[in-house]
Protein backbone atom coordinates (compact mmCIF):
# COMPACT_ATOMS: atom_id res chain seq x y z
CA UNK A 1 0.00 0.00 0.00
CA UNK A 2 2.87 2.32 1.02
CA UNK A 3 4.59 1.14 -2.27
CA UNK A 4 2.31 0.74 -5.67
CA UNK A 5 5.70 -0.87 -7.25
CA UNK A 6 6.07 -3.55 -5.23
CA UNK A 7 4.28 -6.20 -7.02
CA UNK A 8 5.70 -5.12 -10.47
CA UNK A 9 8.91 -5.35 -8.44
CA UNK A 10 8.13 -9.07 -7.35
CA UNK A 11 6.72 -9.64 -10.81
CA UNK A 12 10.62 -8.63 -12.24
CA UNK A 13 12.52 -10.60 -9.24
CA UNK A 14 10.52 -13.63 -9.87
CA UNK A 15 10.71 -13.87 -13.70
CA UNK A 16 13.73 -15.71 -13.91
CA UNK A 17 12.61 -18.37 -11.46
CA UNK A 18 9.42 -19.72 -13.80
CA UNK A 19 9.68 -22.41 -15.56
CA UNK A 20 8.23 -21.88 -19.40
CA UNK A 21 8.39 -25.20 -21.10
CA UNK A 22 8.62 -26.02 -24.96
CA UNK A 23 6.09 -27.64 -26.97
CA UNK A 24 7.27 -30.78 -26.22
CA UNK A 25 7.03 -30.94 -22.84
CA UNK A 26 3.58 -29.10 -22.83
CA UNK A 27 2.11 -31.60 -25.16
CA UNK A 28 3.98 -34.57 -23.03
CA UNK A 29 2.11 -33.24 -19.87
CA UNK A 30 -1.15 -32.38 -21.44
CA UNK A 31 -1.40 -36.29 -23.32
CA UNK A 32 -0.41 -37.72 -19.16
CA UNK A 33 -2.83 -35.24 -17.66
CA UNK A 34 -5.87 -36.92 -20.44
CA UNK A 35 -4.55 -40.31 -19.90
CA UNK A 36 -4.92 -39.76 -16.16
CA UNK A 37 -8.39 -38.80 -16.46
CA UNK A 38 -9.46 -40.91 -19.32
CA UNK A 39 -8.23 -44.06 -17.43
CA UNK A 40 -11.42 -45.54 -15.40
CA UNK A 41 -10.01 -47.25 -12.32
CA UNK A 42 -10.70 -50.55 -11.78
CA UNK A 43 -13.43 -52.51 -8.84
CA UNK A 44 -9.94 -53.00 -6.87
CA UNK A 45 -8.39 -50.40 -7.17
CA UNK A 46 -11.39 -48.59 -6.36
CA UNK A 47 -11.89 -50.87 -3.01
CA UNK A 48 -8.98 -50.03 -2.16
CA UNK A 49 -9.11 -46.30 -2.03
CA UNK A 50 -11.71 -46.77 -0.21
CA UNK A 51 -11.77 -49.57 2.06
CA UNK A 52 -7.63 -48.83 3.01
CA UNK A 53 -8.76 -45.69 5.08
CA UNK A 54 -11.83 -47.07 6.66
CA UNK A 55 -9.86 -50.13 7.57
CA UNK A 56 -7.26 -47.77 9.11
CA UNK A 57 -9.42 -45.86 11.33
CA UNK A 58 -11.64 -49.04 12.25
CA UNK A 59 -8.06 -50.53 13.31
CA UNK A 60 -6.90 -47.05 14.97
CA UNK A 61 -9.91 -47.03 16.98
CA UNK A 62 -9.73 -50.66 17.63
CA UNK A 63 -6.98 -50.46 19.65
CA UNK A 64 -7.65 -47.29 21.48
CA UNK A 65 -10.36 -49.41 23.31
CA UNK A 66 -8.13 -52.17 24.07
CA UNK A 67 -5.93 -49.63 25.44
CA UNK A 68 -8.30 -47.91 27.24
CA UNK A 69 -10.08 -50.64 28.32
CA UNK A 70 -6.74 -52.41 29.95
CA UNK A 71 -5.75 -49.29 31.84
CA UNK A 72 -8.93 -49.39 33.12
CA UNK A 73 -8.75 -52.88 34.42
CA UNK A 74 -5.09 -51.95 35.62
CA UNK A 75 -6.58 -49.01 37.50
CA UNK A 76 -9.49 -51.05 38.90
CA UNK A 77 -7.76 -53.86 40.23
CA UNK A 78 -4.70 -51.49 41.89
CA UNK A 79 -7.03 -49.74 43.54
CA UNK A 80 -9.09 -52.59 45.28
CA UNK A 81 -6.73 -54.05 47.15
CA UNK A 82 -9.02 -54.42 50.73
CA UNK A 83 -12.21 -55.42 49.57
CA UNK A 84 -15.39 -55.19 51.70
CA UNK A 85 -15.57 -58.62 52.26
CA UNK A 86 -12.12 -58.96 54.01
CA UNK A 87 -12.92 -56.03 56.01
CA UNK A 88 -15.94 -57.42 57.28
CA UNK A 89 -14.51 -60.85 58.58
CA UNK A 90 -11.82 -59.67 59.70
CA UNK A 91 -11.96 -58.88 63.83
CA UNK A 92 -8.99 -56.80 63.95
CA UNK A 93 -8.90 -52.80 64.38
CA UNK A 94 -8.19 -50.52 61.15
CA UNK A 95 -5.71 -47.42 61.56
CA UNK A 96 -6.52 -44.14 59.48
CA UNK A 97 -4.86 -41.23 59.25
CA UNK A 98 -6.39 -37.92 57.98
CA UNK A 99 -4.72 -34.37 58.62
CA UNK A 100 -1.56 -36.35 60.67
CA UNK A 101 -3.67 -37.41 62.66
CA UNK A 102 -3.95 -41.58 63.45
CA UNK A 103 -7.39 -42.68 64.23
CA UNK A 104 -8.48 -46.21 65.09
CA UNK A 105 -11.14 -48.47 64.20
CA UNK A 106 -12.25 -51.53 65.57
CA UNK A 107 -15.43 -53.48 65.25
């Protein structure tokens, strides 16, 4: 804005880093490009564009859960080491602390 140049400027630096190319080449691109688009792809090779990504994120997700679900059980089972059933037949007193201070439980 502060310079109206500066694109012709750009335009001038630039020039000598595009690439024209000959007939040749142009008509060897253009005949690739149609053959590209003319080609119809086949039942597999359409199953497989298709069915490769799905089959990714189906497996992706797959084992998320199985990793999810065995921290969980790893979580579950650390934490429950007393059940309520051991506490309950067992006779003897129970220490807890809270705040530094030791309290005692018994039956």
């Amino acid at each position: 804005m502060n310079d109206d140049r500066f694109f012709e400027r750009l335009r001038d630096d630039a020039r000598h880093l595009q690439i024209t190319p000959d007939g040749v080449t142009a008509a060897r691109i253009a005949a690739r490009v149609r053959a590209r688009v003319a080609a119809q792809p086949t039942m597999s090779q359409m199953l497989a564009a298709w069915l490769r990504p799905v089959l990714a994120s189906v497996t992706a997700l797959a084992f998320a859960a199985i990793v999810g679900l065995t921290w969980l059980d790893a979580a579950e089972t650390s934490s429950n080491n007393v059940t309520m059933d051991a506490m309950a037949s067992s006779t003897s007193t129970y220490e807890m602390a809270l705040d530094g201070e030791t309290l005692h439980v018994a039956e």
